[in-house]
PDB file of N, CA and C in Angstrom:
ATOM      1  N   UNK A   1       0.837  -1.188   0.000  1.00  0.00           N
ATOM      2  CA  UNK A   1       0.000   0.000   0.000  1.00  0.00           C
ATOM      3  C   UNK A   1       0.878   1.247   0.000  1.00  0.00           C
ATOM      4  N   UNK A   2       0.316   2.112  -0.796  1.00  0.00           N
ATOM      5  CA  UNK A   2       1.331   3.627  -1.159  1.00  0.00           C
ATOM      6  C   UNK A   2       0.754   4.738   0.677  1.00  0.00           C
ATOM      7  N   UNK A   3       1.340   5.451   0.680  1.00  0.00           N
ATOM      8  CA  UNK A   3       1.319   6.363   2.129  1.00  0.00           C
ATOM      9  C   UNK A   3       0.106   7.360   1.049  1.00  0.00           C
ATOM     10  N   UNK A   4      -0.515   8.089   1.875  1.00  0.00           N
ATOM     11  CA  UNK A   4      -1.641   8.574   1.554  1.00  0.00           C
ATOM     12  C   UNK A   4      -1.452  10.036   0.529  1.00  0.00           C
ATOM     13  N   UNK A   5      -0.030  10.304   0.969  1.00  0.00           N
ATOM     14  CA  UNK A   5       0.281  11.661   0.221  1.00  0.00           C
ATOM     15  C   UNK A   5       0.550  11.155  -1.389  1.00  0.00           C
ATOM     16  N   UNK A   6       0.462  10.122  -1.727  1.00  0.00           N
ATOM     17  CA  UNK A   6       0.078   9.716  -3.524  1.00  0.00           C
ATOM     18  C   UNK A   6      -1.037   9.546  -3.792  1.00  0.00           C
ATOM     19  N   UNK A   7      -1.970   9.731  -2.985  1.00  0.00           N
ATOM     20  CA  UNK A   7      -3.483   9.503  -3.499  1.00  0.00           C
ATOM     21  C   UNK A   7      -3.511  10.294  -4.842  1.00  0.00           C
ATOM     22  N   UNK A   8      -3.546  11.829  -4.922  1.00  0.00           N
ATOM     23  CA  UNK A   8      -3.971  12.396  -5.823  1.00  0.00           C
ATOM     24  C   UNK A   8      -3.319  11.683  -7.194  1.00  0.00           C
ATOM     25  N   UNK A   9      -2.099  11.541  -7.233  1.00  0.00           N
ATOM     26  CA  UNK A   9      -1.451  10.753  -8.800  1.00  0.00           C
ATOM     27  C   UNK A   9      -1.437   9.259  -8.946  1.00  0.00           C
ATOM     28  N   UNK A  10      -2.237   8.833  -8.254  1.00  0.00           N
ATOM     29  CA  UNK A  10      -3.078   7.560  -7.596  1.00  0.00           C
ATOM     30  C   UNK A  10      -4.353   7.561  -8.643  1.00  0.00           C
ATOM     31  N   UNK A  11      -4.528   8.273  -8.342  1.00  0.00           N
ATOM     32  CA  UNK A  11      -6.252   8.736  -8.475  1.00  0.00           C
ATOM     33  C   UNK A  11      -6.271   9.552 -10.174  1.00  0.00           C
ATOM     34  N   UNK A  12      -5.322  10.115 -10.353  1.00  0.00           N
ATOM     35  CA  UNK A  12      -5.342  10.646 -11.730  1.00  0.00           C
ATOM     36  C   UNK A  12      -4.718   9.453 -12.794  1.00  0.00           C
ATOM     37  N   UNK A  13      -3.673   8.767 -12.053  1.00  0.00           N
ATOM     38  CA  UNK A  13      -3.521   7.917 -13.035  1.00  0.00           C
ATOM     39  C   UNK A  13      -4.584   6.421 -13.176  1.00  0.00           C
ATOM     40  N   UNK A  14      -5.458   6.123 -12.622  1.00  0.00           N
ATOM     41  CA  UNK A  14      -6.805   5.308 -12.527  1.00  0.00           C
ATOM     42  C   UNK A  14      -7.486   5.936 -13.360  1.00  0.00           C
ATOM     43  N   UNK A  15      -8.159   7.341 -13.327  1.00  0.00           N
ATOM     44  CA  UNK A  15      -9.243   8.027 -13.925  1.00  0.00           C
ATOM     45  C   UNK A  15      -8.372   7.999 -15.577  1.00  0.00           C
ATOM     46  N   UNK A  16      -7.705   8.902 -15.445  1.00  0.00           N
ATOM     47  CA  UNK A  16      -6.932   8.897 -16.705  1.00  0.00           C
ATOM     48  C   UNK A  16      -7.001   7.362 -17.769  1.00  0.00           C
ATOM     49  N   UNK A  17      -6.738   6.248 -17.050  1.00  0.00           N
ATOM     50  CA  UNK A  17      -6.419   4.811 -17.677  1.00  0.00           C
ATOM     51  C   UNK A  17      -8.471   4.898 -17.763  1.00  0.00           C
ATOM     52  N   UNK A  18      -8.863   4.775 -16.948  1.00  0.00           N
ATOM     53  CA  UNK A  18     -10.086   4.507 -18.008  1.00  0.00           C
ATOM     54  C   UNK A  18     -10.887   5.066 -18.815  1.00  0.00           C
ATOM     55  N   UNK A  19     -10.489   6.567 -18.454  1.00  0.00           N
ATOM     56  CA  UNK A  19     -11.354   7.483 -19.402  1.00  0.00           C
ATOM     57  C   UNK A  19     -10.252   7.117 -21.028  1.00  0.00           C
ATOM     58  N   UNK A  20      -8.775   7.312 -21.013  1.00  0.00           N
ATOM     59  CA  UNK A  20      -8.103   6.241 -21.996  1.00  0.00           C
ATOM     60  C   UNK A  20      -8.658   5.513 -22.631  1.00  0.00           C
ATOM     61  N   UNK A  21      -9.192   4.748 -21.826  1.00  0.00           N
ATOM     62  CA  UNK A  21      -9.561   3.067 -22.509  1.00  0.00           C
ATOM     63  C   UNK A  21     -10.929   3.106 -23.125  1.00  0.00           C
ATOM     64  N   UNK A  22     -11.656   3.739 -22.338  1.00  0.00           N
ATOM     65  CA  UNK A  22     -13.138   3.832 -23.103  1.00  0.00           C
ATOM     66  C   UNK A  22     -12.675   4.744 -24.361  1.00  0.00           C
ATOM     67  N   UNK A  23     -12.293   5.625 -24.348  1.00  0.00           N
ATOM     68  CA  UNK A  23     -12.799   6.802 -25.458  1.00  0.00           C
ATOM     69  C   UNK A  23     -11.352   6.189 -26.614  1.00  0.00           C
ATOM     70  N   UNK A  24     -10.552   5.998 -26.473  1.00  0.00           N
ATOM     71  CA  UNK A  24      -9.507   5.325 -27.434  1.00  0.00           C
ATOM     72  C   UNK A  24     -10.319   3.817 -28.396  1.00  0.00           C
ATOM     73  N   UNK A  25     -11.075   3.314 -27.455  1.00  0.00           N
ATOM     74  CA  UNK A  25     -11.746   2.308 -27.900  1.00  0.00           C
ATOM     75  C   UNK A  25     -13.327   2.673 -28.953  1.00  0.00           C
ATOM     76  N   UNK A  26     -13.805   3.804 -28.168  1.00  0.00           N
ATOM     77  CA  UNK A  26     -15.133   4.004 -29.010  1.00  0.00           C
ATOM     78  C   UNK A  26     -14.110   4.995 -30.501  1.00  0.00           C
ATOM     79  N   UNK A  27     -13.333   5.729 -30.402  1.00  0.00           N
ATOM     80  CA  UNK A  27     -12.761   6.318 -31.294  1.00  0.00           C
ATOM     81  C   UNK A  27     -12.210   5.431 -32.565  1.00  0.00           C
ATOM     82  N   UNK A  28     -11.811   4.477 -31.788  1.00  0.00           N
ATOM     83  CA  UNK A  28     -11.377   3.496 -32.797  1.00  0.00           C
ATOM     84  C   UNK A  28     -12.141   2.794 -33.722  1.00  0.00           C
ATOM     85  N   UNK A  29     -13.319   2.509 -32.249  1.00  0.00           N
ATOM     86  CA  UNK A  29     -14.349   1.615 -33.452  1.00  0.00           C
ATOM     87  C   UNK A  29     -15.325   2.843 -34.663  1.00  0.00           C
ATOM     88  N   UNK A  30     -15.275   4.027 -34.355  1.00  0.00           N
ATOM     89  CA  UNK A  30     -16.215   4.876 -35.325  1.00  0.00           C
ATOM     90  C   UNK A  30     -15.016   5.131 -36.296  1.00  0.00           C
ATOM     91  N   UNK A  31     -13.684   5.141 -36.072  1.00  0.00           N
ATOM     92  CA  UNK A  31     -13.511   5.677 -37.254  1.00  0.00           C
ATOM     93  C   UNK A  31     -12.322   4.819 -38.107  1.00  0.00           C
ATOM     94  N   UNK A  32     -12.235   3.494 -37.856  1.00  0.00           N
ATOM     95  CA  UNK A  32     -12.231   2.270 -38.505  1.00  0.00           C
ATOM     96  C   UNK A  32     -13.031   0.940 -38.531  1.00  0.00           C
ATOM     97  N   UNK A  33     -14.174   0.874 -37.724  1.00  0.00           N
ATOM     98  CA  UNK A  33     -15.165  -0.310 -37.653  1.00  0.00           C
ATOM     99  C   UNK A  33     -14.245  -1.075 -36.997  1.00  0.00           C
ATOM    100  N   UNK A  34     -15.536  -2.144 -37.124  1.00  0.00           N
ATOM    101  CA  UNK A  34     -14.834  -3.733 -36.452  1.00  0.00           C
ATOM    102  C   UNK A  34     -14.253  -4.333 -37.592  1.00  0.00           C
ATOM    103  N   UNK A  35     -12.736  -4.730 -37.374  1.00  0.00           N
ATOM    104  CA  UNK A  35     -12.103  -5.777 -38.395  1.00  0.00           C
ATOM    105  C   UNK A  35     -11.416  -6.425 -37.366  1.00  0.00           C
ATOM    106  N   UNK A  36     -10.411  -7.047 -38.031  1.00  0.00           N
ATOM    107  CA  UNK A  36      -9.882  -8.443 -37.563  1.00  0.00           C
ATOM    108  C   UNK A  36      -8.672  -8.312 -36.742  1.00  0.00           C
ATOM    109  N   UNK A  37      -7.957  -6.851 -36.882  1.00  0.00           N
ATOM    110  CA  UNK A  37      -6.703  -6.626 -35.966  1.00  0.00           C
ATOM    111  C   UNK A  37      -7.704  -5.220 -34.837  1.00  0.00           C
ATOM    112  N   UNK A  38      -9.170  -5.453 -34.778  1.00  0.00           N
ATOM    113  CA  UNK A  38      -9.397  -3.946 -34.175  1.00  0.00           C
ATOM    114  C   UNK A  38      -8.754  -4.150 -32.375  1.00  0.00           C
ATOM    115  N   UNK A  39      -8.714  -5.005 -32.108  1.00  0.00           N
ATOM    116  CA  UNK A  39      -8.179  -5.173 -30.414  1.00  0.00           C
ATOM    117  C   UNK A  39      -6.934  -4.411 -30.840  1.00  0.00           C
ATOM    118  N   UNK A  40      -5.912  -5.092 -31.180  1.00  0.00           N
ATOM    119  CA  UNK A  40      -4.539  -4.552 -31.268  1.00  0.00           C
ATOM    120  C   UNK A  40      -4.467  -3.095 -31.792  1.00  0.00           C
ATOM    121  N   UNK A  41      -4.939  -2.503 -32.784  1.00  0.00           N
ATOM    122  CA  UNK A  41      -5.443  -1.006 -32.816  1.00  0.00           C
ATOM    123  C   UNK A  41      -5.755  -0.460 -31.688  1.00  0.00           C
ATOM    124  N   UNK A  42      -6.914  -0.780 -31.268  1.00  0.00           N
ATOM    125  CA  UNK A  42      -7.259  -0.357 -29.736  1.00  0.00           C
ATOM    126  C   UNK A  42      -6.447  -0.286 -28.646  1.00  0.00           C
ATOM    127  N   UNK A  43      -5.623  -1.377 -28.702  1.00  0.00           N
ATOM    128  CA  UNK A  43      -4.109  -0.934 -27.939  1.00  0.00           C
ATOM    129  C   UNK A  43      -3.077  -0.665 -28.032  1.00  0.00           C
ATOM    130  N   UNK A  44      -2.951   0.088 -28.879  1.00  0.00           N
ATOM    131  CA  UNK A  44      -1.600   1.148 -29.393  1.00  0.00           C
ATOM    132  C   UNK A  44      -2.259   2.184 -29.244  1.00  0.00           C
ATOM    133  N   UNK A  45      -3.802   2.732 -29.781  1.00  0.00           N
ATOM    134  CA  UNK A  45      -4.438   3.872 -29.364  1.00  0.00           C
ATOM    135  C   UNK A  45      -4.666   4.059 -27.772  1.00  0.00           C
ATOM    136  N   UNK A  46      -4.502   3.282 -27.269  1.00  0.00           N
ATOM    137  CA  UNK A  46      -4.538   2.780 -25.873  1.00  0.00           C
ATOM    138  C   UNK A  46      -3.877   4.172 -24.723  1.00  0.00           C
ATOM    139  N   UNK A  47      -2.455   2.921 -25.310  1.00  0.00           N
ATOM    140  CA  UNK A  47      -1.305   3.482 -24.595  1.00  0.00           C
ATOM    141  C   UNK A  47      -0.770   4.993 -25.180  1.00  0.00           C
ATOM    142  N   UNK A  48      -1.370   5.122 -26.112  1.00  0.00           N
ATOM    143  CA  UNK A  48      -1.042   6.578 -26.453  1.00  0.00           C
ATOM    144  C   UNK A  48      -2.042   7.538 -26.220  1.00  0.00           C
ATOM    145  N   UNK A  49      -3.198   7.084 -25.579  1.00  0.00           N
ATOM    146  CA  UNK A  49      -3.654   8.158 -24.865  1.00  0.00           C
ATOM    147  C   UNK A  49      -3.631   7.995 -23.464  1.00  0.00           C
ATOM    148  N   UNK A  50      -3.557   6.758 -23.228  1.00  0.00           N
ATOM    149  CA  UNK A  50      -3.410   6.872 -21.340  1.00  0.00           C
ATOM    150  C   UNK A  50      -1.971   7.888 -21.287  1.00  0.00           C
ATOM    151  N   UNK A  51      -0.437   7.795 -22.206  1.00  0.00           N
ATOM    152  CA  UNK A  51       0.905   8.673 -22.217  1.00  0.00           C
ATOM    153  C   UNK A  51       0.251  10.079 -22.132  1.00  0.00           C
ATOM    154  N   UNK A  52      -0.964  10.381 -22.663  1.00  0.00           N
ATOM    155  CA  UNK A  52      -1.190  11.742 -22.873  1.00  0.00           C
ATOM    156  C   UNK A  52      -2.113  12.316 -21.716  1.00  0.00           C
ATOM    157  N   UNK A  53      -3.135  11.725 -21.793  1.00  0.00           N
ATOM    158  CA  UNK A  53      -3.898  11.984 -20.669  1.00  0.00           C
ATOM    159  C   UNK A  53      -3.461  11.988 -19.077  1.00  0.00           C
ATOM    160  N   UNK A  54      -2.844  10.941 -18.936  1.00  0.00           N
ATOM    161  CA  UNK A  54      -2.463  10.908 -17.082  1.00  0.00           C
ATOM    162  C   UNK A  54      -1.389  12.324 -17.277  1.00  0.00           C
ATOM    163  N   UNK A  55       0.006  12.640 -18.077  1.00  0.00           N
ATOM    164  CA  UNK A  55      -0.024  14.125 -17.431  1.00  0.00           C
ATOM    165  C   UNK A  55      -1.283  15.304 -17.535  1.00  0.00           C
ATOM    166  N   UNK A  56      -1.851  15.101 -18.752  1.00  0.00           N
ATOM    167  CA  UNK A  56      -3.110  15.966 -18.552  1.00  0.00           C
ATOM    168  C   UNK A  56      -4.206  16.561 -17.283  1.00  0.00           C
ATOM    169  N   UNK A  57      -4.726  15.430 -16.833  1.00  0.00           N
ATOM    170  CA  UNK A  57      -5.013  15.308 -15.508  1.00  0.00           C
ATOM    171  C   UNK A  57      -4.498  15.969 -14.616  1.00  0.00           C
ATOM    172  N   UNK A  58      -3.271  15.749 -14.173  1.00  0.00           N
ATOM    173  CA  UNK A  58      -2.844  16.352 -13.461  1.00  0.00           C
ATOM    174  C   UNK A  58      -2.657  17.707 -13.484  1.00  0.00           C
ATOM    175  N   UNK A  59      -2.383  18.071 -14.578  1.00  0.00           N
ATOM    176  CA  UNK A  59      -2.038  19.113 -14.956  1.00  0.00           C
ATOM    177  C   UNK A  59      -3.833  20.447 -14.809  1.00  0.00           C
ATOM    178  N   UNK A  60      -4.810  19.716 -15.528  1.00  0.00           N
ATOM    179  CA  UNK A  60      -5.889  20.559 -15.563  1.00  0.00           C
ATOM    180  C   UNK A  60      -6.910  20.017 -14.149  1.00  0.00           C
ATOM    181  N   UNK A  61      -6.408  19.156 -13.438  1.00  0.00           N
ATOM    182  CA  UNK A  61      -7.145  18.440 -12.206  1.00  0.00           C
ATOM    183  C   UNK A  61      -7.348  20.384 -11.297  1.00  0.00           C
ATOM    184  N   UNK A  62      -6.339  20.969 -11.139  1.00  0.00           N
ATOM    185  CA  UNK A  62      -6.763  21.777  -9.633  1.00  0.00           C
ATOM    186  C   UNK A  62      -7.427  22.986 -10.238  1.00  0.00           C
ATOM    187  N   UNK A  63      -7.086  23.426 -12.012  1.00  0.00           N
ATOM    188  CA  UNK A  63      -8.189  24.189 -12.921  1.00  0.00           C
ATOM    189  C   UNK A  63      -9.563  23.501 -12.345  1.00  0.00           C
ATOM    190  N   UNK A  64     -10.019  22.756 -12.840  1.00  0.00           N
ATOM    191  CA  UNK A  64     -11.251  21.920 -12.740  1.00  0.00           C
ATOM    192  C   UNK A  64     -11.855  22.183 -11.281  1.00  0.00           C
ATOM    193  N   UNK A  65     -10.962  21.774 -10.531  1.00  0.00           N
ATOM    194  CA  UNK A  65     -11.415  21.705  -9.150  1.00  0.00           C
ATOM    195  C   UNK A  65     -11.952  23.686  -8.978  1.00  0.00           C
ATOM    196  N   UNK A  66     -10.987  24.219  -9.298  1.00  0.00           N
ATOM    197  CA  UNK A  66     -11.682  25.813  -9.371  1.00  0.00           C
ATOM    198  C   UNK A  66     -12.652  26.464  -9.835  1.00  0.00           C
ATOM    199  N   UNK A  67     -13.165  25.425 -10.680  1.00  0.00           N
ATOM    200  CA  UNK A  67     -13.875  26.051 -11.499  1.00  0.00           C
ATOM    201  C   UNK A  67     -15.484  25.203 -11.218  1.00  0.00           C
ATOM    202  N   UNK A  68     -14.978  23.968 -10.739  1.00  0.00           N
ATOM    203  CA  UNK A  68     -16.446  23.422  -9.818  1.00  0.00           C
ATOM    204  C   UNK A  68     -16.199  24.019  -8.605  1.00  0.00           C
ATOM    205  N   UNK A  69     -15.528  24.603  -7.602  1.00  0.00           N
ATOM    206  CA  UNK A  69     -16.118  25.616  -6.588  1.00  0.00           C
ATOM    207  C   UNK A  69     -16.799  26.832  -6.885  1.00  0.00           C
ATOM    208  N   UNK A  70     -16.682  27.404  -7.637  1.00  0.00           N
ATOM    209  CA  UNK A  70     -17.145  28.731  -8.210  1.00  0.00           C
ATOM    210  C   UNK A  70     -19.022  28.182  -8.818  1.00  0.00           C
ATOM    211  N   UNK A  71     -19.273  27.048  -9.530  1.00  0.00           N
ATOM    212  CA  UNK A  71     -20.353  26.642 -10.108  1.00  0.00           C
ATOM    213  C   UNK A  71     -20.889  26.386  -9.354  1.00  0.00           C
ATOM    214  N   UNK A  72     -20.821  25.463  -8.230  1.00  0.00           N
ATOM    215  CA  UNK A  72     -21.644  24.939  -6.726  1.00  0.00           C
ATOM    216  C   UNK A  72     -21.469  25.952  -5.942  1.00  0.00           C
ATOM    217  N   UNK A  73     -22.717  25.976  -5.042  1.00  0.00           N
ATOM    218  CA  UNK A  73     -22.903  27.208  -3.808  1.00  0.00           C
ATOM    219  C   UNK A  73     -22.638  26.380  -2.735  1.00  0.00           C
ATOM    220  N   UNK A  74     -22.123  27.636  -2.163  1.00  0.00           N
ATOM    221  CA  UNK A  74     -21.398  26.584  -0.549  1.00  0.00           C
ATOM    222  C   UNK A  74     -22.461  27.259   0.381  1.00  0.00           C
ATOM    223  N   UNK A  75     -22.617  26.291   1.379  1.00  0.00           N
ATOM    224  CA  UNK A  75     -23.782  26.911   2.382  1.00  0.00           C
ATOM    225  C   UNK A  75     -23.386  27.509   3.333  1.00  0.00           C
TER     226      UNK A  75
END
């Protein structure tokens, strides 16, 4: 188990890997269909967006977070 002060790049690199995996996968299938190598496509598009996205995340994670405090009312 990691000490608690990695949660956050914990947590971005999880979110990151599946938002990756879904949208690399639906991308793939709309804009080559289903054929016979589409898995292996799907994972080269894979890993080249989980490389892109997990620094992303991090990077626009505490934007985001600013910008949902400002939208929600605090009581």
């Amino acid at each position: 188990m990691l000490p608690t002060k990695f949660q956050p790049l914990v947590f971005a690199f999880i979110m990151s890997g599946f938002m990756a995996f879904l949208m690399s996968g639906i991308l793939t299938l709309l804009n080559l269909g289903w054929f016979s190598g589409f898995l292996l496509s799907w994972l080269k598009a894979y890993l080249v967006a989980h490389a892109c996205a997990f620094p992303l995340v991090l990077i626009f994670a505490p934007l985001s977070r600013r910008l949902t405090a400002k939208l929600i009312r605090q009581p």
